[in-house]
C-alpha atoms as a PDB file:
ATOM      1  CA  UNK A   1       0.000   0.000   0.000  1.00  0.00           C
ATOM      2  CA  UNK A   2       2.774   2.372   1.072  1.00  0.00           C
ATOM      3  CA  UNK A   3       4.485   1.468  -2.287  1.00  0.00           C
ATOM      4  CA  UNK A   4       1.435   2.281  -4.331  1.00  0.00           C
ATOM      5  CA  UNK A   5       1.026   5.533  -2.579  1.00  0.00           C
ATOM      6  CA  UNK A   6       4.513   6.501  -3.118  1.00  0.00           C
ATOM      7  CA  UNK A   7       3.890   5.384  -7.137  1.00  0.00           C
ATOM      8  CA  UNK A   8       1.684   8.138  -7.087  1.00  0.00           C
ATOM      9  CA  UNK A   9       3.139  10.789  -5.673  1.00  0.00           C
ATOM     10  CA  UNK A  10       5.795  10.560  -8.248  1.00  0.00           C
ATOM     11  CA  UNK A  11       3.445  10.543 -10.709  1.00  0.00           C
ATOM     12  CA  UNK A  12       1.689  13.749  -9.651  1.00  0.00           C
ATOM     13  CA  UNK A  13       5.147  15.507  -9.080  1.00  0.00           C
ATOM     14  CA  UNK A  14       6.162  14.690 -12.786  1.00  0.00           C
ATOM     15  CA  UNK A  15       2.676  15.988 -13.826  1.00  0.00           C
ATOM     16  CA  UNK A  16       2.265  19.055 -11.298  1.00  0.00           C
ATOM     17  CA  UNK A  17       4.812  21.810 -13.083  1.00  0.00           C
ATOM     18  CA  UNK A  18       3.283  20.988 -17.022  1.00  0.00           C
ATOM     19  CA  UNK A  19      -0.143  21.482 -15.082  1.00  0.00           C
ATOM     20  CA  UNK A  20       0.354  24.503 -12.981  1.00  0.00           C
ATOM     21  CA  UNK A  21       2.886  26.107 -15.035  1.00  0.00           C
ATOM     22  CA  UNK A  22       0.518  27.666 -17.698  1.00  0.00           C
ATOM     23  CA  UNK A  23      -2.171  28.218 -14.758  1.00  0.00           C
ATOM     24  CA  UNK A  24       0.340  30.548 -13.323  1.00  0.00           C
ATOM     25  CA  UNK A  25       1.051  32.101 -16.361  1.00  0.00           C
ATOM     26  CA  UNK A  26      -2.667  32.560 -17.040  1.00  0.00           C
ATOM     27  CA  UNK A  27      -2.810  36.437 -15.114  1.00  0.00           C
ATOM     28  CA  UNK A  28      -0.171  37.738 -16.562  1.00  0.00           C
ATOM     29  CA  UNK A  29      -1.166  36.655 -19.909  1.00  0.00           C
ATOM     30  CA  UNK A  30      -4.645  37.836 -19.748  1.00  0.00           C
ATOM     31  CA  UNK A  31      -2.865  41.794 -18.539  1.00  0.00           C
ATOM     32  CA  UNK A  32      -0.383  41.352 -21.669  1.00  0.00           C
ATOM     33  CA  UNK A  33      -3.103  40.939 -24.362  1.00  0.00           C
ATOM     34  CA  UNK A  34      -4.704  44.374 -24.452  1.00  0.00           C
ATOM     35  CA  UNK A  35      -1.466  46.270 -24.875  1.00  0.00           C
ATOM     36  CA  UNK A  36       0.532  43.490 -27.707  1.00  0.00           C
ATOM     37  CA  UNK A  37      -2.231  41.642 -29.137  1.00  0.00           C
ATOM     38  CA  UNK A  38      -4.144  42.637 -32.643  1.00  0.00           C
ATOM     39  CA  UNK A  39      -7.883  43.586 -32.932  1.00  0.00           C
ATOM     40  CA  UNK A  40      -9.071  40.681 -35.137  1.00  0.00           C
ATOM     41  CA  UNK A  41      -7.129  38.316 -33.431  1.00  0.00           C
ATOM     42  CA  UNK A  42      -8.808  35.586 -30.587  1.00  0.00           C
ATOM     43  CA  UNK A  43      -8.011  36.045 -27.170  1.00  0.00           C
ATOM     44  CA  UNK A  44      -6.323  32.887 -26.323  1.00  0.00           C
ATOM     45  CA  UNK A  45      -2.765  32.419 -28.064  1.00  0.00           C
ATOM     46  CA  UNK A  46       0.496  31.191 -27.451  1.00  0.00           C
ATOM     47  CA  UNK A  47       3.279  34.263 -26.705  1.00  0.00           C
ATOM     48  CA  UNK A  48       4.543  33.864 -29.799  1.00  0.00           C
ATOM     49  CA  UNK A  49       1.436  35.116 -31.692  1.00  0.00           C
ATOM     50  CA  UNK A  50       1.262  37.937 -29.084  1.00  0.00           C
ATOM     51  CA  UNK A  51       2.427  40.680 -31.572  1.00  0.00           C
ATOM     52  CA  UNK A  52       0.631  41.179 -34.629  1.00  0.00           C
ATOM     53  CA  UNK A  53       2.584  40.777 -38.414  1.00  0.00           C
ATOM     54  CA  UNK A  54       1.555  44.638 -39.062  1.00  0.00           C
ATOM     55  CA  UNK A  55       3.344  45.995 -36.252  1.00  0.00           C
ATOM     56  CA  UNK A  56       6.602  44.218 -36.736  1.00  0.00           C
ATOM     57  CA  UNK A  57       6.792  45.393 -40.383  1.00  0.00           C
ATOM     58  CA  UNK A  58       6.244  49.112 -39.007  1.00  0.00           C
ATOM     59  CA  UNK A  59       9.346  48.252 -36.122  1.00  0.00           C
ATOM     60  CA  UNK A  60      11.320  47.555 -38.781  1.00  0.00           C
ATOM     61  CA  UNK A  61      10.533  50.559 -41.366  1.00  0.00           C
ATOM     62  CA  UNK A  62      11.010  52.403 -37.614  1.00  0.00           C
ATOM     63  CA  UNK A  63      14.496  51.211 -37.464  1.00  0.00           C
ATOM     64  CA  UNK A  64      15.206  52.140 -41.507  1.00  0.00           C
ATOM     65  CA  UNK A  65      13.998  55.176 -41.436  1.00  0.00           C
ATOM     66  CA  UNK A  66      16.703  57.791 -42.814  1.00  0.00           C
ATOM     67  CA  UNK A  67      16.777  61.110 -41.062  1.00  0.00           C
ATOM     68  CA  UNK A  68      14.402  63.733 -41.651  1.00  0.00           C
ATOM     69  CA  UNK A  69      17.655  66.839 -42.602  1.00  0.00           C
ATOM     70  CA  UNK A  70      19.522  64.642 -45.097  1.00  0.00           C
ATOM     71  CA  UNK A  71      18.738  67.505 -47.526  1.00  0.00           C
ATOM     72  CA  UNK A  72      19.304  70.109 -45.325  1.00  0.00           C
ATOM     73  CA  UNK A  73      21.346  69.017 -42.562  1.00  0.00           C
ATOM     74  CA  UNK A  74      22.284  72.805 -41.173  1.00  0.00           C
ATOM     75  CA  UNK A  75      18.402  72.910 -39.966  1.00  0.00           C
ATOM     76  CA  UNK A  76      18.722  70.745 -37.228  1.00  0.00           C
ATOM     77  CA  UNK A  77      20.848  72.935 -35.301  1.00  0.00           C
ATOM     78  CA  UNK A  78      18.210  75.588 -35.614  1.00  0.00           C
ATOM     79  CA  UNK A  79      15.975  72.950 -34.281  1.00  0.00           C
ATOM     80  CA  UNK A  80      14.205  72.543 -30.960  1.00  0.00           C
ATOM     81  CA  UNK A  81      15.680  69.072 -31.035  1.00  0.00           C
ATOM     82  CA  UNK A  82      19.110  70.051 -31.318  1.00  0.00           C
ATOM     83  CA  UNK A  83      18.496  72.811 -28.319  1.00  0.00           C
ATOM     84  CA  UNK A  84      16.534  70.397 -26.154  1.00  0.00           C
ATOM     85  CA  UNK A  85      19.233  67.457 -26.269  1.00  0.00           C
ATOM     86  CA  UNK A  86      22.581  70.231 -26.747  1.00  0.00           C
ATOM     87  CA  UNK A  87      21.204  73.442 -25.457  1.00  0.00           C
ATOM     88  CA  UNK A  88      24.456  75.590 -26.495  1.00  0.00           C
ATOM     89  CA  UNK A  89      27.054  73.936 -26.091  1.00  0.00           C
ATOM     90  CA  UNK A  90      29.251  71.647 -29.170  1.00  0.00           C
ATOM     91  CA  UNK A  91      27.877  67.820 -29.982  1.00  0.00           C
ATOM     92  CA  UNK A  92      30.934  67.004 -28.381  1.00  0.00           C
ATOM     93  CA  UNK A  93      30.896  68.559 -24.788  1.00  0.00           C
ATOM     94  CA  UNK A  94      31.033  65.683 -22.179  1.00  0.00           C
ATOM     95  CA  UNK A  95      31.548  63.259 -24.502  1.00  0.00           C
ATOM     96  CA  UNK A  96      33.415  60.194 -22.759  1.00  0.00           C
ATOM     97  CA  UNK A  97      34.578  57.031 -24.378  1.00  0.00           C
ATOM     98  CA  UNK A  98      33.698  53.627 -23.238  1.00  0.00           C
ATOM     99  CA  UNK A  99      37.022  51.767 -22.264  1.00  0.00           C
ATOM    100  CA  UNK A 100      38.625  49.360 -19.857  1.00  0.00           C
ATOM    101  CA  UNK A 101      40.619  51.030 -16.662  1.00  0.00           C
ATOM    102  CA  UNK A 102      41.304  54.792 -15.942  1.00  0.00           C
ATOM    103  CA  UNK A 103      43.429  55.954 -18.871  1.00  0.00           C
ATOM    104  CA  UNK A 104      41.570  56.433 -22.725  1.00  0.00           C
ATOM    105  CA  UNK A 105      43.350  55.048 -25.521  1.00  0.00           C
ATOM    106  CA  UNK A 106      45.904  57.103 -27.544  1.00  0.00           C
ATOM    107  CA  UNK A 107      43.558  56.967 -30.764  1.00  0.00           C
ATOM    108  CA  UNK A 108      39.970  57.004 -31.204  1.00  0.00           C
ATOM    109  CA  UNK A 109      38.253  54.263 -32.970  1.00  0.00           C
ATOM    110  CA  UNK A 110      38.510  53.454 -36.656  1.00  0.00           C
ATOM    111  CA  UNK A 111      34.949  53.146 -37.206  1.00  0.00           C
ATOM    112  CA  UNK A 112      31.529  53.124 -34.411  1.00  0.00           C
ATOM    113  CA  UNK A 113      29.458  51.582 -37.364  1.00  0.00           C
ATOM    114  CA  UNK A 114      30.025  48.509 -39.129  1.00  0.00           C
ATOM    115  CA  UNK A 115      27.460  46.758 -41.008  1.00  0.00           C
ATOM    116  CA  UNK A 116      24.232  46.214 -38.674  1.00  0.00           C
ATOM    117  CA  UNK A 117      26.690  46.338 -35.437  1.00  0.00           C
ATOM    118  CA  UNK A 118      27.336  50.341 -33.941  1.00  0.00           C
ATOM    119  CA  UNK A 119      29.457  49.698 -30.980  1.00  0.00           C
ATOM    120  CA  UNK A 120      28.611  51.145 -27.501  1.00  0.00           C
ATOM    121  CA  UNK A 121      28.736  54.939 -26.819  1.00  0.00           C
ATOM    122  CA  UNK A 122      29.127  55.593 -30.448  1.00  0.00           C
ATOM    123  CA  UNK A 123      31.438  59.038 -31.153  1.00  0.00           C
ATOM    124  CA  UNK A 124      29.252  62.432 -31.167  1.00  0.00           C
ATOM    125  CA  UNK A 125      28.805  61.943 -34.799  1.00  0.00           C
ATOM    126  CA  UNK A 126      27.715  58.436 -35.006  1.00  0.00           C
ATOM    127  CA  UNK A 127      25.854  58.266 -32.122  1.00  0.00           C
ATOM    128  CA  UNK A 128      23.098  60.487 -33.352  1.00  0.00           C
ATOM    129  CA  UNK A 129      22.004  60.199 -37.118  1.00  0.00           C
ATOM    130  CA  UNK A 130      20.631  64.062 -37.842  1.00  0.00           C
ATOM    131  CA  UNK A 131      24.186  65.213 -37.300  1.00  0.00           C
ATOM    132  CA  UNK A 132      25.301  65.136 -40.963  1.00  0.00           C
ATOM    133  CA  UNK A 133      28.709  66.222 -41.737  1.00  0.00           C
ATOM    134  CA  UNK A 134      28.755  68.751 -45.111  1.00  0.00           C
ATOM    135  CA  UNK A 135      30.768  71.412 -46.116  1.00  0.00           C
ATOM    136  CA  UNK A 136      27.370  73.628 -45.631  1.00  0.00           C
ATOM    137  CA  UNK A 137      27.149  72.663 -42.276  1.00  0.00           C
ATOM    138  CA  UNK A 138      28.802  75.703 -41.080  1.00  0.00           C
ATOM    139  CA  UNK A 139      27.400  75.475 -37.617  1.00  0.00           C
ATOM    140  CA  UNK A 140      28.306  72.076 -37.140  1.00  0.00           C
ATOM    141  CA  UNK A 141      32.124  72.558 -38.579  1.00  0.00           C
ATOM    142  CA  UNK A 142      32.920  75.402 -36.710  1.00  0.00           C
ATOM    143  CA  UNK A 143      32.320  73.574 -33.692  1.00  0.00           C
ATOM    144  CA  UNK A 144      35.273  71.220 -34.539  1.00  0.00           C
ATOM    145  CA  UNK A 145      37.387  74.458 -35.106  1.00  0.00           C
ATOM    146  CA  UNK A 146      39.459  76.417 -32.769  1.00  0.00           C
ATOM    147  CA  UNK A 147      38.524  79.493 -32.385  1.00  0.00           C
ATOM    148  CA  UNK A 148      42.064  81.115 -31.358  1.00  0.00           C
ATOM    149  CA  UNK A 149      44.213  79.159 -33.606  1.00  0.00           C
ATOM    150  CA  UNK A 150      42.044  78.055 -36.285  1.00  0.00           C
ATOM    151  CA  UNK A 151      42.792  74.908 -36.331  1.00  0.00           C
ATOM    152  CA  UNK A 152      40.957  71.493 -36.465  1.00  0.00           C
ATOM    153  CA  UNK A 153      40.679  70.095 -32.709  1.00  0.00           C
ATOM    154  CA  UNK A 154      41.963  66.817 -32.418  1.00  0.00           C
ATOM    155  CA  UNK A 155      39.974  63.659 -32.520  1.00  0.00           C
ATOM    156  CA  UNK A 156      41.391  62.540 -28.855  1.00  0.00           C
ATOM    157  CA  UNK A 157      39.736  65.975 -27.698  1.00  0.00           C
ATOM    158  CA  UNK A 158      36.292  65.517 -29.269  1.00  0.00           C
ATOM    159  CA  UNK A 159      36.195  61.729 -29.126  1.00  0.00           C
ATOM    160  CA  UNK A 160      35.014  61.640 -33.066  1.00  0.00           C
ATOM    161  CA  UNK A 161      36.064  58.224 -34.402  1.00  0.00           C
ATOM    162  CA  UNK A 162      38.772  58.470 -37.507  1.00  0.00           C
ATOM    163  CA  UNK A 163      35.826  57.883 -40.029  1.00  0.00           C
ATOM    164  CA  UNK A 164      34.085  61.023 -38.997  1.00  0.00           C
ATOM    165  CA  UNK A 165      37.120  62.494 -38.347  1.00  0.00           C
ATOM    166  CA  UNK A 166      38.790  62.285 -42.180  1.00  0.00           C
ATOM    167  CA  UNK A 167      35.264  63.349 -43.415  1.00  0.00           C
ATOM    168  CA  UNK A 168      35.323  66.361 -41.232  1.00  0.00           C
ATOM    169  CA  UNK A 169      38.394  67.275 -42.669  1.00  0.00           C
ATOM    170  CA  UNK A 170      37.929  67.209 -46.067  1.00  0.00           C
ATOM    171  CA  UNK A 171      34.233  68.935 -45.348  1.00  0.00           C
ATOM    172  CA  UNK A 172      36.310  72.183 -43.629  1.00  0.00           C
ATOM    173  CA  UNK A 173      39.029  72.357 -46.252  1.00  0.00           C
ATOM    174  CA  UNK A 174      36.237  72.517 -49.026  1.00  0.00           C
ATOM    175  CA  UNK A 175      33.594  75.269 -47.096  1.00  0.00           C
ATOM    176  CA  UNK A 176      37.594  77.022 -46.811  1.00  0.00           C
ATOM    177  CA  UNK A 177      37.664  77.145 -50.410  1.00  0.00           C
ATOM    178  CA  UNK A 178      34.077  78.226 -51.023  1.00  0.00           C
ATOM    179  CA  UNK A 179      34.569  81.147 -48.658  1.00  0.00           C
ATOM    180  CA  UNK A 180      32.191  79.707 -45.846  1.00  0.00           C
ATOM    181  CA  UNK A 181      34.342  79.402 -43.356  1.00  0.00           C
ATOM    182  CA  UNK A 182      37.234  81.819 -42.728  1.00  0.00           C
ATOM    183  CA  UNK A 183      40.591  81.198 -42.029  1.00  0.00           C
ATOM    184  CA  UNK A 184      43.424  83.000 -41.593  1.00  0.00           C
ATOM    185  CA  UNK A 185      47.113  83.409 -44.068  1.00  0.00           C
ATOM    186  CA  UNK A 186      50.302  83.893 -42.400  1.00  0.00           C
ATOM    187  CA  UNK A 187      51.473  87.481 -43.901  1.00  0.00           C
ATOM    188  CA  UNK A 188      54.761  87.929 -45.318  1.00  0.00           C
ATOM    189  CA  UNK A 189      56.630  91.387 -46.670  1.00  0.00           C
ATOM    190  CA  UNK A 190      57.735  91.394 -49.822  1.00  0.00           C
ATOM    191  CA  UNK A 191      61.691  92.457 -49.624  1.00  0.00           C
ATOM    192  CA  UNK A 192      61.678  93.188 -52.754  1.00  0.00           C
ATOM    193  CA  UNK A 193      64.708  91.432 -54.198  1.00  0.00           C
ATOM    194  CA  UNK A 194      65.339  89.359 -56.987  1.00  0.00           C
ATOM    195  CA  UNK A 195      66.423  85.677 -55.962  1.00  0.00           C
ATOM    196  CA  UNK A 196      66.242  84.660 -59.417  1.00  0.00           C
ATOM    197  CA  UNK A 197      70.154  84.134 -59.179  1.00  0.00           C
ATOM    198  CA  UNK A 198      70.507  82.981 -55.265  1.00  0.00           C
ATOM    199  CA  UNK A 199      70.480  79.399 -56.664  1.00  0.00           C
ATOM    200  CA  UNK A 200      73.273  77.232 -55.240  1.00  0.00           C
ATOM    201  CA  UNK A 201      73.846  76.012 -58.486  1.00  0.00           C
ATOM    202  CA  UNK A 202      73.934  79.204 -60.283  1.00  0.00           C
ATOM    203  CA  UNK A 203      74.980  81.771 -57.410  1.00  0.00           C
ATOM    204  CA  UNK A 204      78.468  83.282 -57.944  1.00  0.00           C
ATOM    205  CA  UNK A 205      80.745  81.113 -55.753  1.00  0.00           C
ATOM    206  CA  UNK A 206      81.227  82.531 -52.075  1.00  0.00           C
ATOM    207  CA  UNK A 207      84.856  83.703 -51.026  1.00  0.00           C
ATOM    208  CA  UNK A 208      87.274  80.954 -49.512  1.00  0.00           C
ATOM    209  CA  UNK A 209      87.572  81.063 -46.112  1.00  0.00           C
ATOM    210  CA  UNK A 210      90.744  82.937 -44.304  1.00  0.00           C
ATOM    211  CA  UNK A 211      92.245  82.813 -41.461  1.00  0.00           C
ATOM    212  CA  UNK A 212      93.639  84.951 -38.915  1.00  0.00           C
ATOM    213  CA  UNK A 213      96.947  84.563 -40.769  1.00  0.00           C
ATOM    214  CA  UNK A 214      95.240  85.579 -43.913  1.00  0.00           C
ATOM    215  CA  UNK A 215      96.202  82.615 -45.637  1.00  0.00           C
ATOM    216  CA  UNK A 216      92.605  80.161 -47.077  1.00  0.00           C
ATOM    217  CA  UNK A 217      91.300  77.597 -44.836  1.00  0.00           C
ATOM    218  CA  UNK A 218      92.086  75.014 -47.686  1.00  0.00           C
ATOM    219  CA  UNK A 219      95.042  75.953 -49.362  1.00  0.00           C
ATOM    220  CA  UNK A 220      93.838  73.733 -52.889  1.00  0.00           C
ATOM    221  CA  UNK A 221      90.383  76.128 -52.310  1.00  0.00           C
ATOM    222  CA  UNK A 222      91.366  78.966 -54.632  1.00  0.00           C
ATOM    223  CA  UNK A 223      93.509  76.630 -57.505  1.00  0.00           C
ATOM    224  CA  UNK A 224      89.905  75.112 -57.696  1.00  0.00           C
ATOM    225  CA  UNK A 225      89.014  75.868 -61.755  1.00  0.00           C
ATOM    226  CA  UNK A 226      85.239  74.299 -62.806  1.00  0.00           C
ATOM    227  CA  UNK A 227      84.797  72.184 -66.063  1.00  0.00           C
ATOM    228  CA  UNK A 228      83.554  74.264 -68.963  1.00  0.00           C
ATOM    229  CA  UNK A 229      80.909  71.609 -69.923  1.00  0.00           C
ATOM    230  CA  UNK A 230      79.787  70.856 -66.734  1.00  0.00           C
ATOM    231  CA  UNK A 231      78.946  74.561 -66.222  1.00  0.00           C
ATOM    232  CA  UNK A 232      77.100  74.587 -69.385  1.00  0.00           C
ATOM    233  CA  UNK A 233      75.278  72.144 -68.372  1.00  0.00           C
ATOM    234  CA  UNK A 234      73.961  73.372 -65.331  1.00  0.00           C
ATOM    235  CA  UNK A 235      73.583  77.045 -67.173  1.00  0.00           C
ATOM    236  CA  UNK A 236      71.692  75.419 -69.688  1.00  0.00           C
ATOM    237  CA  UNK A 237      69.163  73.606 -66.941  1.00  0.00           C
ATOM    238  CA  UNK A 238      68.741  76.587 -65.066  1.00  0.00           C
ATOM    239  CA  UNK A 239      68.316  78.659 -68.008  1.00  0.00           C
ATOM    240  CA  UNK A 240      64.724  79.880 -67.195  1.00  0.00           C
ATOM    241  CA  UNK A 241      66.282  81.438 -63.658  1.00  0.00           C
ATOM    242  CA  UNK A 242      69.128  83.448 -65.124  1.00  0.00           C
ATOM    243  CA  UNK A 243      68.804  86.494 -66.029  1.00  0.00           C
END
């Protein structure tokens, strides 16, 4: 008897978490299906069926969705996006790096985005798609600009990975030649003088060397005489520079 008992309370303990389990899932099932479930679908289905084939497809056009400023990138920071998530200060400002231990790397990252994968704590650039980088982006390139010395801030300052960083280049040095962005020439005084003959090659040859004595530092300096053709030759390269 105490056998046949004990039969059966194994039995019921195999049984008991296939029959309880989905009655203790049953509540939270039954609070899940007015939020994820679909209008003409029945109440009852497995959590699998729970979200509807329409809203996936618009998750995904969600995720593929360009930005709205690709045409006009320089809008957004006129925006009240841009002001609510930047207020004034650069896209950059308090920008840290993810990395292991106290000390940043020496170099930024290659690339944040490759493929499908964007690494974690993507560069200011990266990390939010209406920043587009164009050389009519004034706004945006100035920000990546010194203002004292005019020249381009560093990557390990602004954390922009080397992608963004060789694009944001090449965007400043062509809004330099349109005139958008202003930049500074070192000037230089013009002396003057002709240097058309100053030429090492076609100079007049400088005076030996004397010492105290008066005698030449090289005593074989002055018995020097130069080849007749080889001096043709070189008159005859530098032709254009000689008066």
């Amino acid at each position: 008897m105490a056998a046949s008992i004990q039969g059966i309370l194994r039995v019921w303990y195999r049984l008991s978490p296939s029959v309880l389990h989905p009655l203790r899932q049953y509540p939270s099932c039954v609070q899940r299906l007015p939020v994820r479930t679909c209008p003409g679908l029945p109440l009852f289905l497995p959590p699998s069926h729970f979200f509807c084939q329409a809203a996936s497809l618009q998750e995904k056009e969600a995720a593929q969705a360009l930005p709205r400023y690709n045409d006009r990138p320089w809008d957004y920071l006129e925006s009240e996006e841009y002001i609510e998530r930047y207020g004034t200060n650069p896209v950059w400002a308090g920008y840290r790096r993810n990395h292991k231990g106290g000390i940043p790397p020496q170099k930024t990252r290659k690339t944040c985005i490759r493929g499908d994968k964007i690494c974690g704590n993507a560069c200011p650039i990266c990390r939010d798609p209406n920043v587009i980088i164009h050389h009519q982006n004034v706004k945006l390139l100035q920000q990546f600009i010194s203002p004292h010395t005019g020249m381009v801030y560093d990557p390990t300052q602004t954390g922009v990975c080397r992608k963004q960083q060789k694009k944001l280049t090449e965007a400043i040095r062509t809004a330099n030649d349109q005139g958008l962005i202003p930049f500074q020439i070192p000037h230089v005084e013009f002396s003057g003088e002709n240097y058309s003959n100053s030429h090492d090659a076609v100079g007049s040859t400088p005076p030996p060397q004397s010492l105290i004595s008066g005698n030449t530092w090289y005593t074989w300096y002055g018995e020097i005489t130069p080849d007749e053709k080889e001096v043709a030759k070189v008159k005859k390269t530098y032709r254009a520079y000689l008066k």
